[in-house]
PDB file of N, CA and C in Angstrom:
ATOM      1  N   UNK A   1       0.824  -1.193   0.000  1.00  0.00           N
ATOM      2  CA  UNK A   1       0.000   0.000   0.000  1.00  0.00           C
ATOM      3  C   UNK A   1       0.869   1.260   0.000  1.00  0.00           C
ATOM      4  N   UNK A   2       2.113   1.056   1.162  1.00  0.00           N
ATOM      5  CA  UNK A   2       2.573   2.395   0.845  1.00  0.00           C
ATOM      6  C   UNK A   2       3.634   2.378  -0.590  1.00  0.00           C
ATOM      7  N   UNK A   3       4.019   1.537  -1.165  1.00  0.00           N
ATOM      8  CA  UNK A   3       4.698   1.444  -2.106  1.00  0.00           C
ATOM      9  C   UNK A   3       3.910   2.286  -3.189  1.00  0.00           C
ATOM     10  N   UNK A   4       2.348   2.233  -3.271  1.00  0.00           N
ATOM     11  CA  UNK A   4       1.516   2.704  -4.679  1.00  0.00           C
ATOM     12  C   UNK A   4       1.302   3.759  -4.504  1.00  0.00           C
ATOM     13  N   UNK A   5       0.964   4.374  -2.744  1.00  0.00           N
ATOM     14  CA  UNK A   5       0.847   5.742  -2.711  1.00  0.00           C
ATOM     15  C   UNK A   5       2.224   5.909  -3.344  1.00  0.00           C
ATOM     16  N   UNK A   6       2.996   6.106  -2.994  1.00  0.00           N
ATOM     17  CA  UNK A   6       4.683   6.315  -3.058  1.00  0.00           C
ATOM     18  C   UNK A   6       4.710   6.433  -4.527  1.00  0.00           C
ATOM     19  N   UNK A   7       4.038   5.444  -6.000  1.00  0.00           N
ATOM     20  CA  UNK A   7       4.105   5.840  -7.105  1.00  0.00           C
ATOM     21  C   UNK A   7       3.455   6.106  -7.859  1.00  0.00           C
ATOM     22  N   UNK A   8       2.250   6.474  -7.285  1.00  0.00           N
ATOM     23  CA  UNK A   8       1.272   7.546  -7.499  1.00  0.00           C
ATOM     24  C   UNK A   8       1.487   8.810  -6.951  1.00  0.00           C
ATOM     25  N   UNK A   9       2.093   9.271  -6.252  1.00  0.00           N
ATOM     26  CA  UNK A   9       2.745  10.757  -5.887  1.00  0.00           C
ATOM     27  C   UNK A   9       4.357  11.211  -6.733  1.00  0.00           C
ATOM     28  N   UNK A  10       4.761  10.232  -7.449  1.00  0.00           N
ATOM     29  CA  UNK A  10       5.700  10.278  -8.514  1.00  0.00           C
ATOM     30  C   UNK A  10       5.505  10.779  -9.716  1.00  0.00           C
ATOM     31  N   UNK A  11       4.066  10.270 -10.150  1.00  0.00           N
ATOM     32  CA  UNK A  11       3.292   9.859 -11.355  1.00  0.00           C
ATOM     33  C   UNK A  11       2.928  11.367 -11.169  1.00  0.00           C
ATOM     34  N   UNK A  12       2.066  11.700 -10.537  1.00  0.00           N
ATOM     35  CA  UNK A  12       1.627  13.228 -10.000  1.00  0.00           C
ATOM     36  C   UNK A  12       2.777  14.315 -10.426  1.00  0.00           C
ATOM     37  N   UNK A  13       3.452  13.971  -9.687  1.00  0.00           N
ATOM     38  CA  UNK A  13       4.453  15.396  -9.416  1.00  0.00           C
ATOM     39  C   UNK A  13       5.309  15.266 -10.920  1.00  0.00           C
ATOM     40  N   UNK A  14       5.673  14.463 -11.640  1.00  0.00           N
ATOM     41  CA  UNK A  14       6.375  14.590 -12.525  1.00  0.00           C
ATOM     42  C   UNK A  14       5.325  14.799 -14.014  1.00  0.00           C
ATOM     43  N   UNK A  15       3.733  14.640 -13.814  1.00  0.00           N
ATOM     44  CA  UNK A  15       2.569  15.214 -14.280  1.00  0.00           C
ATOM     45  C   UNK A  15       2.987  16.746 -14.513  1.00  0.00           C
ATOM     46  N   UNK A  16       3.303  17.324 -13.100  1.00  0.00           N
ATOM     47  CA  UNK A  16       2.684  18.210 -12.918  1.00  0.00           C
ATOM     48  C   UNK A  16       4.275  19.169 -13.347  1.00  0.00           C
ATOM     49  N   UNK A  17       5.557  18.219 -13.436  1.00  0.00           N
ATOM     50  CA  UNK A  17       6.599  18.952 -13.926  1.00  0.00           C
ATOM     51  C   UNK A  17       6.704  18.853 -15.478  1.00  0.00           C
ATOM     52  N   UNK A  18       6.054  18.357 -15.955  1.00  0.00           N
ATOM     53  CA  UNK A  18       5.880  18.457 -17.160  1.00  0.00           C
ATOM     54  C   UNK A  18       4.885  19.636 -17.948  1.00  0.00           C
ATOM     55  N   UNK A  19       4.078  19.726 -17.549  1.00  0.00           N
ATOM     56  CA  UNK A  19       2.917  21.006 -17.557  1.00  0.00           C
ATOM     57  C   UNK A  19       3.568  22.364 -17.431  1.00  0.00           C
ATOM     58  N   UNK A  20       4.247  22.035 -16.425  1.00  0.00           N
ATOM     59  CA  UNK A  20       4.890  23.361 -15.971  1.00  0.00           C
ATOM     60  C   UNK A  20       6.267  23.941 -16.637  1.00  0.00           C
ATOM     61  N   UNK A  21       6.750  22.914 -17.646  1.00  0.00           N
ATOM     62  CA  UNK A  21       8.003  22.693 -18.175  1.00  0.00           C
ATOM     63  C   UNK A  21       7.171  23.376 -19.754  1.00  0.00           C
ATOM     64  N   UNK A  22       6.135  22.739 -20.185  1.00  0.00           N
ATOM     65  CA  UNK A  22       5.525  22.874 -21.229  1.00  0.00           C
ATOM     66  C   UNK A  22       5.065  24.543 -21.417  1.00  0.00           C
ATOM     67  N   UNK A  23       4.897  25.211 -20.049  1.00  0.00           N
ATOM     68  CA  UNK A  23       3.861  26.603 -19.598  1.00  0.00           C
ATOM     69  C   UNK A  23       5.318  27.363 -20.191  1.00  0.00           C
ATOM     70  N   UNK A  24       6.359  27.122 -19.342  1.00  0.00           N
ATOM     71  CA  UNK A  24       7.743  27.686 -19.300  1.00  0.00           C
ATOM     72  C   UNK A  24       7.972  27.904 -21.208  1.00  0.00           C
ATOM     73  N   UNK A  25       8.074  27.022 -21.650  1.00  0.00           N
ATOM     74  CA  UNK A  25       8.100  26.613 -23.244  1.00  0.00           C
ATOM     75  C   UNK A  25       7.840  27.795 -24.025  1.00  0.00           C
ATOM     76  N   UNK A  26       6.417  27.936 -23.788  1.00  0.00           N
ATOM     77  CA  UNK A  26       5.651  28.517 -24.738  1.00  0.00           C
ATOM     78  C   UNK A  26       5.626  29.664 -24.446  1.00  0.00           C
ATOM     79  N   UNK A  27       5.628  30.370 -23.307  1.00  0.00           N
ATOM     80  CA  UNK A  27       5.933  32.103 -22.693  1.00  0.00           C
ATOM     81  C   UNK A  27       7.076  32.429 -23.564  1.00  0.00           C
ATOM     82  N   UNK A  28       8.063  31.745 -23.115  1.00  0.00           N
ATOM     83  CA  UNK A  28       9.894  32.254 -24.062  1.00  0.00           C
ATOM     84  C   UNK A  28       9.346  32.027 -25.468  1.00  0.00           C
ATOM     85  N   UNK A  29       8.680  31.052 -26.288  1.00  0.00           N
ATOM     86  CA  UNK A  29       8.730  31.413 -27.476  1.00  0.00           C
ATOM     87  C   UNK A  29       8.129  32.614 -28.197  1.00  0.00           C
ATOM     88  N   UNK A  30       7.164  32.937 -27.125  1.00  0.00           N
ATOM     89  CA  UNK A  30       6.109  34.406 -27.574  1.00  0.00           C
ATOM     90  C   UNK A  30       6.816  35.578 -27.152  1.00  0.00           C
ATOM     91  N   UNK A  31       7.531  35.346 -25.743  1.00  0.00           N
ATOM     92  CA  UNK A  31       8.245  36.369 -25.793  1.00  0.00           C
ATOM     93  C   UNK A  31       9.873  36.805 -26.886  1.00  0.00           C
ATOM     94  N   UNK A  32      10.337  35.525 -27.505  1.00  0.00           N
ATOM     95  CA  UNK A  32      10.976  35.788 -28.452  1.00  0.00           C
ATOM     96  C   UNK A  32      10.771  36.421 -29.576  1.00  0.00           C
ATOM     97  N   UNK A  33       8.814  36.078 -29.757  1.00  0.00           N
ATOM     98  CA  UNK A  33       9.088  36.555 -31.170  1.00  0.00           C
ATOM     99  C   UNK A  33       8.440  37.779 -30.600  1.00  0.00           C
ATOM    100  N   UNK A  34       8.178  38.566 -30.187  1.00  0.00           N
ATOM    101  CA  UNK A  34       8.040  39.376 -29.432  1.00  0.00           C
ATOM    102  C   UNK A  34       9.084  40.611 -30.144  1.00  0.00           C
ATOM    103  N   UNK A  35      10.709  39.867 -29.437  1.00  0.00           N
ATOM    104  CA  UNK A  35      11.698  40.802 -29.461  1.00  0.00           C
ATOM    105  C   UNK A  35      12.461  40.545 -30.972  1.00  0.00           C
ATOM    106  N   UNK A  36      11.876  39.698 -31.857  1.00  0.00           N
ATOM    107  CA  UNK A  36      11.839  39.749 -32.928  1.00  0.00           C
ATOM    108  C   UNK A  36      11.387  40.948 -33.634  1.00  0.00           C
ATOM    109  N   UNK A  37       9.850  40.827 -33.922  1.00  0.00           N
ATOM    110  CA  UNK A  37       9.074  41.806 -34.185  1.00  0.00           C
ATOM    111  C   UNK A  37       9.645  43.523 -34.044  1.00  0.00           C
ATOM    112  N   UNK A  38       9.885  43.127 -32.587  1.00  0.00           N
ATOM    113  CA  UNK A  38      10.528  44.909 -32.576  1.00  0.00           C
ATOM    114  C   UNK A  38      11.899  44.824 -32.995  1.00  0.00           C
ATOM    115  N   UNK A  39      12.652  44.081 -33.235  1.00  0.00           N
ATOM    116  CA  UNK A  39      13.708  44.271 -33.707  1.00  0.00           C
ATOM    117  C   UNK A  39      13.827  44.335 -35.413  1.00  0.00           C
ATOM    118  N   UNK A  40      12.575  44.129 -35.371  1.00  0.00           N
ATOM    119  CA  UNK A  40      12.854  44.219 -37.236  1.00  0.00           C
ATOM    120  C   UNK A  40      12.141  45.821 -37.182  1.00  0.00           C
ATOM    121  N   UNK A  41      11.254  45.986 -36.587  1.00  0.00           N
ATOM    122  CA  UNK A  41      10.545  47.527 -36.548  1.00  0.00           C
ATOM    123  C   UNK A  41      11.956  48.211 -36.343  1.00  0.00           C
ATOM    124  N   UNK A  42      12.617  48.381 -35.383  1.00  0.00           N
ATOM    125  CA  UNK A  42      13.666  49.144 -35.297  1.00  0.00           C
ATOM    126  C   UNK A  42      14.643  48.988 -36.867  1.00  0.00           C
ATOM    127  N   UNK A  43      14.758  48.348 -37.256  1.00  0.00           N
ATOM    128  CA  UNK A  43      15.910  48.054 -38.277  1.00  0.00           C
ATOM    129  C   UNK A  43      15.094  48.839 -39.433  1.00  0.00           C
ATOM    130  N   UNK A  44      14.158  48.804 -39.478  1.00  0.00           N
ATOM    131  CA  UNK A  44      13.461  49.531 -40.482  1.00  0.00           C
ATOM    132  C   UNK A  44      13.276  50.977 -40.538  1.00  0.00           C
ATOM    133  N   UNK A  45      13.370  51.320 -38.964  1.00  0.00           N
ATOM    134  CA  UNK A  45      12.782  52.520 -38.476  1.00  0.00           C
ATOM    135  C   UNK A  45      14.606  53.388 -38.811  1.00  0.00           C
ATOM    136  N   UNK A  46      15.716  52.725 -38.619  1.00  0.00           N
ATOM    137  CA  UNK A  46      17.004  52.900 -38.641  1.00  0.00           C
ATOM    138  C   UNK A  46      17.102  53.182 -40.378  1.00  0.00           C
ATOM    139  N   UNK A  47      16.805  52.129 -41.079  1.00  0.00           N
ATOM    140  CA  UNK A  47      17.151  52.314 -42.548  1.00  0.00           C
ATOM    141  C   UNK A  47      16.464  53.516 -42.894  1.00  0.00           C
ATOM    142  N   UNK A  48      15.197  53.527 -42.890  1.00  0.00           N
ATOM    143  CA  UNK A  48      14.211  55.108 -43.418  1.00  0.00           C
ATOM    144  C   UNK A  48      14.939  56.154 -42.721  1.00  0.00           C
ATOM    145  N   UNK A  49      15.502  55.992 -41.895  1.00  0.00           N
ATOM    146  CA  UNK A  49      16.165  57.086 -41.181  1.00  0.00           C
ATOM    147  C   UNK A  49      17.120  57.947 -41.903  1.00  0.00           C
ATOM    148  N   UNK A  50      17.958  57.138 -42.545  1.00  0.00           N
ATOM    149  CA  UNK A  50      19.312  56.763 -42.750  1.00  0.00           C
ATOM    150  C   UNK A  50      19.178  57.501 -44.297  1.00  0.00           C
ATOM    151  N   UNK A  51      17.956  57.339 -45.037  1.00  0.00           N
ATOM    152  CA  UNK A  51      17.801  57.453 -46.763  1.00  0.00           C
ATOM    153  C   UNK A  51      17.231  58.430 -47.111  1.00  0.00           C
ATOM    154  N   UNK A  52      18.083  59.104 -48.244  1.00  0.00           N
ATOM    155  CA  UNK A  52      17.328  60.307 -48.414  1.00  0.00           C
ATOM    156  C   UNK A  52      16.392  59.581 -49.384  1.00  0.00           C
ATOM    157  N   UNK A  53      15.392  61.011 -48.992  1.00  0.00           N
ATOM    158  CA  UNK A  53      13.797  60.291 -49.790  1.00  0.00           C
ATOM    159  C   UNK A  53      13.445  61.524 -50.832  1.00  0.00           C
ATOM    160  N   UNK A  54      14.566  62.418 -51.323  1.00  0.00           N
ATOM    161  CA  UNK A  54      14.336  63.230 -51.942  1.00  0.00           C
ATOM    162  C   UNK A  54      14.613  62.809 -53.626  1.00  0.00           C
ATOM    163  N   UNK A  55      15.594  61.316 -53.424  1.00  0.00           N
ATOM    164  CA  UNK A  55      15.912  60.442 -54.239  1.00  0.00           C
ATOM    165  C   UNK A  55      14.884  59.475 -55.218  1.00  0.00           C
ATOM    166  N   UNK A  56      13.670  59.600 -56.096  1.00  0.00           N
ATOM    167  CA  UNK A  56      13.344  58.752 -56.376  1.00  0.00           C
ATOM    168  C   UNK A  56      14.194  57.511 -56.154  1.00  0.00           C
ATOM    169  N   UNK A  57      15.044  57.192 -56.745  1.00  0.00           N
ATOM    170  CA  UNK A  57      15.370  55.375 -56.850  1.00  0.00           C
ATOM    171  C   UNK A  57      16.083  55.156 -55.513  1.00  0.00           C
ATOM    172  N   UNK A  58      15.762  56.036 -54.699  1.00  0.00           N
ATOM    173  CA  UNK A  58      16.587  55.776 -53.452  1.00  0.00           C
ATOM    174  C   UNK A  58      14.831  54.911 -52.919  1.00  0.00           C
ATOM    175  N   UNK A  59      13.949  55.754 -52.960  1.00  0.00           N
ATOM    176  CA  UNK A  59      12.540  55.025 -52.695  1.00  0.00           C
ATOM    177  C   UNK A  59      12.224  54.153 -53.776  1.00  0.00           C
ATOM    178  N   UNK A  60      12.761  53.556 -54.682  1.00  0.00           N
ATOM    179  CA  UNK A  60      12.081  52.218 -55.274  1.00  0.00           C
ATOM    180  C   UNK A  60      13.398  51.046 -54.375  1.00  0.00           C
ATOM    181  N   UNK A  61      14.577  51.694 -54.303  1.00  0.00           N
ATOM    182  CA  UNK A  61      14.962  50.855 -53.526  1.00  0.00           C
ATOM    183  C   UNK A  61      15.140  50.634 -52.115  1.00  0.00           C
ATOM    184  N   UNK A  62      14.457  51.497 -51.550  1.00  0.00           N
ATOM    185  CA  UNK A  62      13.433  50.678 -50.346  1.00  0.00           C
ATOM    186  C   UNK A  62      12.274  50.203 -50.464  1.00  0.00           C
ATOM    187  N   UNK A  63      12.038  50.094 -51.415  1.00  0.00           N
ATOM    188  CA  UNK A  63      10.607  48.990 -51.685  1.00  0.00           C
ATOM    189  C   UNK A  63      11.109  48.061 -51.521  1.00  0.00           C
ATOM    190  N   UNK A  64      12.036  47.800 -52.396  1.00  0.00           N
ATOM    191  CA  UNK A  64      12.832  46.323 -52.797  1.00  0.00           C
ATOM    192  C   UNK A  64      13.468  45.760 -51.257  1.00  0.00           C
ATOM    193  N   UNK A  65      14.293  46.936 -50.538  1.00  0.00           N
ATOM    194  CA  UNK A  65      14.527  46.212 -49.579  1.00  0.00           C
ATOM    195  C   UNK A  65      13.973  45.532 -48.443  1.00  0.00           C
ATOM    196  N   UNK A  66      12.904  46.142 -48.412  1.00  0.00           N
ATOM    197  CA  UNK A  66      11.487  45.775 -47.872  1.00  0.00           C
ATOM    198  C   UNK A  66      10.952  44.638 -48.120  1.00  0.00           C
ATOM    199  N   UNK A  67      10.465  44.032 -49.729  1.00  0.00           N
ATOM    200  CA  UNK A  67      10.673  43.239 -49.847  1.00  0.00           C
ATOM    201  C   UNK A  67      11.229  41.761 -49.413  1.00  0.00           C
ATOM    202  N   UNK A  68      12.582  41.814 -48.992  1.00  0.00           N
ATOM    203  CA  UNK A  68      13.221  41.020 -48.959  1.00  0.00           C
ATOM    204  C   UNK A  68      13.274  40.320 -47.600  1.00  0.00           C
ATOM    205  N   UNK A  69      12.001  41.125 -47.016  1.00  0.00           N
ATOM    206  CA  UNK A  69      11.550  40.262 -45.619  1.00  0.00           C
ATOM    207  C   UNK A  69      10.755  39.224 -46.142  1.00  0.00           C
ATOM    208  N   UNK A  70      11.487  38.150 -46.099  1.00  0.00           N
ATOM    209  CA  UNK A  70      10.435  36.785 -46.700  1.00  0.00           C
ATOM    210  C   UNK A  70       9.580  36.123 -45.551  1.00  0.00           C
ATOM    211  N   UNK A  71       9.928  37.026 -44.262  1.00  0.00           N
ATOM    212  CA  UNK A  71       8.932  35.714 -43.297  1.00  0.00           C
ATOM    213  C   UNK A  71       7.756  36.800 -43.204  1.00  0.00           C
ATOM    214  N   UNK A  72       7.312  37.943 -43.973  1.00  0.00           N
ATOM    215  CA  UNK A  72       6.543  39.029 -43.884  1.00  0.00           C
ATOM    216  C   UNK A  72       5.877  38.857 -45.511  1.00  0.00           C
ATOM    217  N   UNK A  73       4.747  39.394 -45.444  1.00  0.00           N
ATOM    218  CA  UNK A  73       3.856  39.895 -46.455  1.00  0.00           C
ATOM    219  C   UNK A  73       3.848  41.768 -46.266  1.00  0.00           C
ATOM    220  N   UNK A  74       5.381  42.369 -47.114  1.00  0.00           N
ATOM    221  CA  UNK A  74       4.928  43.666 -47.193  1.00  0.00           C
ATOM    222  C   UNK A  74       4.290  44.583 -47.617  1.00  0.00           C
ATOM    223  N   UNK A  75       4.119  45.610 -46.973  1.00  0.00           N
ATOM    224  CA  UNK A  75       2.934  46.614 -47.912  1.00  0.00           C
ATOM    225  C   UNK A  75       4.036  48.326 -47.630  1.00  0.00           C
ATOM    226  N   UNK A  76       4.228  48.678 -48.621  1.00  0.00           N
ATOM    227  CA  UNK A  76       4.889  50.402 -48.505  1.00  0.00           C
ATOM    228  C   UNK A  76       4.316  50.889 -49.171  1.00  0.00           C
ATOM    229  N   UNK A  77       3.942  52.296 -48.737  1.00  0.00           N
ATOM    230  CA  UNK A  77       3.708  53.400 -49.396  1.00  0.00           C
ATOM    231  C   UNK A  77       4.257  54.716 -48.677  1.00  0.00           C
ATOM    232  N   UNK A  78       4.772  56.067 -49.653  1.00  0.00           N
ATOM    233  CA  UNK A  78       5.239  56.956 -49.359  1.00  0.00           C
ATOM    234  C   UNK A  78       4.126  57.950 -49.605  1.00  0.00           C
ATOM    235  N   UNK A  79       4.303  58.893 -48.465  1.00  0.00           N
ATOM    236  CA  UNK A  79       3.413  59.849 -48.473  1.00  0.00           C
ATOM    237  C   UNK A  79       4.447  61.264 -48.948  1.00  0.00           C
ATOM    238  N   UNK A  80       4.419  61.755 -50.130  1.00  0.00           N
ATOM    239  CA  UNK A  80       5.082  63.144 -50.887  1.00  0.00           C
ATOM    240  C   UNK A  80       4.767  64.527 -49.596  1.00  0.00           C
ATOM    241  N   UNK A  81       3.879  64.656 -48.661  1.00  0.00           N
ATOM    242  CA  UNK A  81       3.535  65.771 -48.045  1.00  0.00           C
ATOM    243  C   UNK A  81       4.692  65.359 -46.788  1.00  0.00           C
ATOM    244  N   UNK A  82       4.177  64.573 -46.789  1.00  0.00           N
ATOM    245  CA  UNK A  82       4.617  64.189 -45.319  1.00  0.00           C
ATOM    246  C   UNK A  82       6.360  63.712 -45.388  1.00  0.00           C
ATOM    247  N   UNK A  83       6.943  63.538 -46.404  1.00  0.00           N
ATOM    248  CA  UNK A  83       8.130  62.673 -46.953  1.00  0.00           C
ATOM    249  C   UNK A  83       8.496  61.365 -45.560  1.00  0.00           C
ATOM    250  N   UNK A  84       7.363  60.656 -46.018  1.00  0.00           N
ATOM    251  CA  UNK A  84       7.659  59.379 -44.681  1.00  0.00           C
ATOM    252  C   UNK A  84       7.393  57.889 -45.343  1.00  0.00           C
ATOM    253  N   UNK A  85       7.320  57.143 -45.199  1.00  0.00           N
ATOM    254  CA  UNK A  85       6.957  56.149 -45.126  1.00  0.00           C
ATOM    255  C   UNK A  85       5.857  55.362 -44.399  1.00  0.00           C
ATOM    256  N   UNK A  86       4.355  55.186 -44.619  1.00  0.00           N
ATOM    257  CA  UNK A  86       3.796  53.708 -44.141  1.00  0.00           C
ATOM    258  C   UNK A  86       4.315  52.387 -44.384  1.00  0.00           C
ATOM    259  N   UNK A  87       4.679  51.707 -43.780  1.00  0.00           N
ATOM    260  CA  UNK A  87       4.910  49.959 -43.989  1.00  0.00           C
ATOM    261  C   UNK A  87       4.253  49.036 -42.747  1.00  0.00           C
ATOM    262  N   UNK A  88       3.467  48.192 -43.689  1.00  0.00           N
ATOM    263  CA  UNK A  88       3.188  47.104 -42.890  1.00  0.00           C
ATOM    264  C   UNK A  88       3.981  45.943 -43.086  1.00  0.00           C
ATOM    265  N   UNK A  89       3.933  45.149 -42.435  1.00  0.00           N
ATOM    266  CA  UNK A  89       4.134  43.814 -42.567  1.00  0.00           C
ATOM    267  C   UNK A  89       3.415  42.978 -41.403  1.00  0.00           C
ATOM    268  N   UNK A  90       2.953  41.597 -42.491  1.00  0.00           N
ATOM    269  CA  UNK A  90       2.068  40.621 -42.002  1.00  0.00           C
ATOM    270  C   UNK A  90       2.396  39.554 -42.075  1.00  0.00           C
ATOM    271  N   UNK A  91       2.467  38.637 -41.253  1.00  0.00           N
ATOM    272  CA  UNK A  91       2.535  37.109 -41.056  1.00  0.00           C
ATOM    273  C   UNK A  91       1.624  36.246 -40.962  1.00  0.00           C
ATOM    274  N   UNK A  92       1.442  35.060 -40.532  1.00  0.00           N
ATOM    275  CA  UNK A  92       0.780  34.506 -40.279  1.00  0.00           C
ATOM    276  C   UNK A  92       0.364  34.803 -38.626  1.00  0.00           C
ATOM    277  N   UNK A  93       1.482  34.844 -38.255  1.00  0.00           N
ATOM    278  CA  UNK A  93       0.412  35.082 -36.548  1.00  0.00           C
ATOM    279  C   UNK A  93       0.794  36.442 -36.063  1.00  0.00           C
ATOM    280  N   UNK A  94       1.253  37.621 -36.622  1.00  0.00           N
ATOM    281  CA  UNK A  94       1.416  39.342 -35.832  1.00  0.00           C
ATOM    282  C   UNK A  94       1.062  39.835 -37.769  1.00  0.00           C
ATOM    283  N   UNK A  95       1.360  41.148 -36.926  1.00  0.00           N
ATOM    284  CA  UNK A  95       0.965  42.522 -38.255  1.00  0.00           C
ATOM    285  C   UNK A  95       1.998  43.577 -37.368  1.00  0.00           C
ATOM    286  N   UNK A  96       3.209  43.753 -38.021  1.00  0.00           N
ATOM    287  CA  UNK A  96       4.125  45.229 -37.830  1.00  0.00           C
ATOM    288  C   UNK A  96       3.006  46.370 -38.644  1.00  0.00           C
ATOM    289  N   UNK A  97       3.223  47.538 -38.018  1.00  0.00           N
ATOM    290  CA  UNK A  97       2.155  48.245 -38.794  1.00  0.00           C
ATOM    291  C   UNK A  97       3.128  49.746 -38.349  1.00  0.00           C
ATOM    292  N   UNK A  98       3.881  50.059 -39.301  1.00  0.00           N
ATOM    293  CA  UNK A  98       4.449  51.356 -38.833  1.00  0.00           C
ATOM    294  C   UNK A  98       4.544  52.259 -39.838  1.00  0.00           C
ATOM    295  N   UNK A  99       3.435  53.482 -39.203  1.00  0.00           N
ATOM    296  CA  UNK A  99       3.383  54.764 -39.553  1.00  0.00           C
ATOM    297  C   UNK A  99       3.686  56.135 -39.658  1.00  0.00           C
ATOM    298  N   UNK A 100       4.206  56.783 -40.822  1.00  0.00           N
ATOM    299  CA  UNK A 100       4.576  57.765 -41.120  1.00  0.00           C
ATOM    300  C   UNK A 100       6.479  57.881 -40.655  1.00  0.00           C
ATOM    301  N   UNK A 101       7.414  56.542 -41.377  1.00  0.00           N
ATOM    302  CA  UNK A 101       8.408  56.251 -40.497  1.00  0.00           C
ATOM    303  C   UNK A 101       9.296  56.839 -41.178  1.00  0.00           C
ATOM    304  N   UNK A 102      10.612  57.417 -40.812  1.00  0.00           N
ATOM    305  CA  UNK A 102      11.513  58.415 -41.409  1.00  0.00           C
ATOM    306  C   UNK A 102      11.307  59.938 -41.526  1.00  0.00           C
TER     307      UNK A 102
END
């Protein structure tokens, strides 16, 4: 009898370290992509910074570089009043959405 309590309170607790191992898991991966996300916003927010936009082909080639986010579905457009940039980008599970950037 006490042997089954004994591995049924094994069975339990290593239940219950597994759950908790699994909880641990999945927080760090959201919070990774997390610091993903803003780290590509910043890199973007750095390049528009960086380019003159008085350049037509300086703005077709930030389209292009834009582009070349393949884990994103991008969207740019330049606003002439404002000389800025809208860009989105979309994934399957977030949406970067940054307005009026540079």
């Amino acid at each position: 009898m006490k042997g089954q309590l004994l591995l049924i309170s094994a069975v339990l607790v290593s239940l219950i370290m597994l759950a908790a191992g699994s909880a641990v898991e999945s927080m760090s991966e959201q919070e990774y992509d997390f610091i993903e996300e803003g780290y590509t916003a910043d890199i973007i927010e750095q390049e528009t910074e960086s380019l003159d936009k008085t350049v037509p082909k300086n703005r077709e080639n930030y389209r292009k570089m834009i582009g070349f986010l393949t884990e994103y579905q991008p969207s740019v457009s330049y606003g002439d009043t404002n000389q800025c940039y809208n860009v989105t980008l979309r994934s399957d599970d977030s949406v970067i959405d940054l307005n009026c950037v540079g």
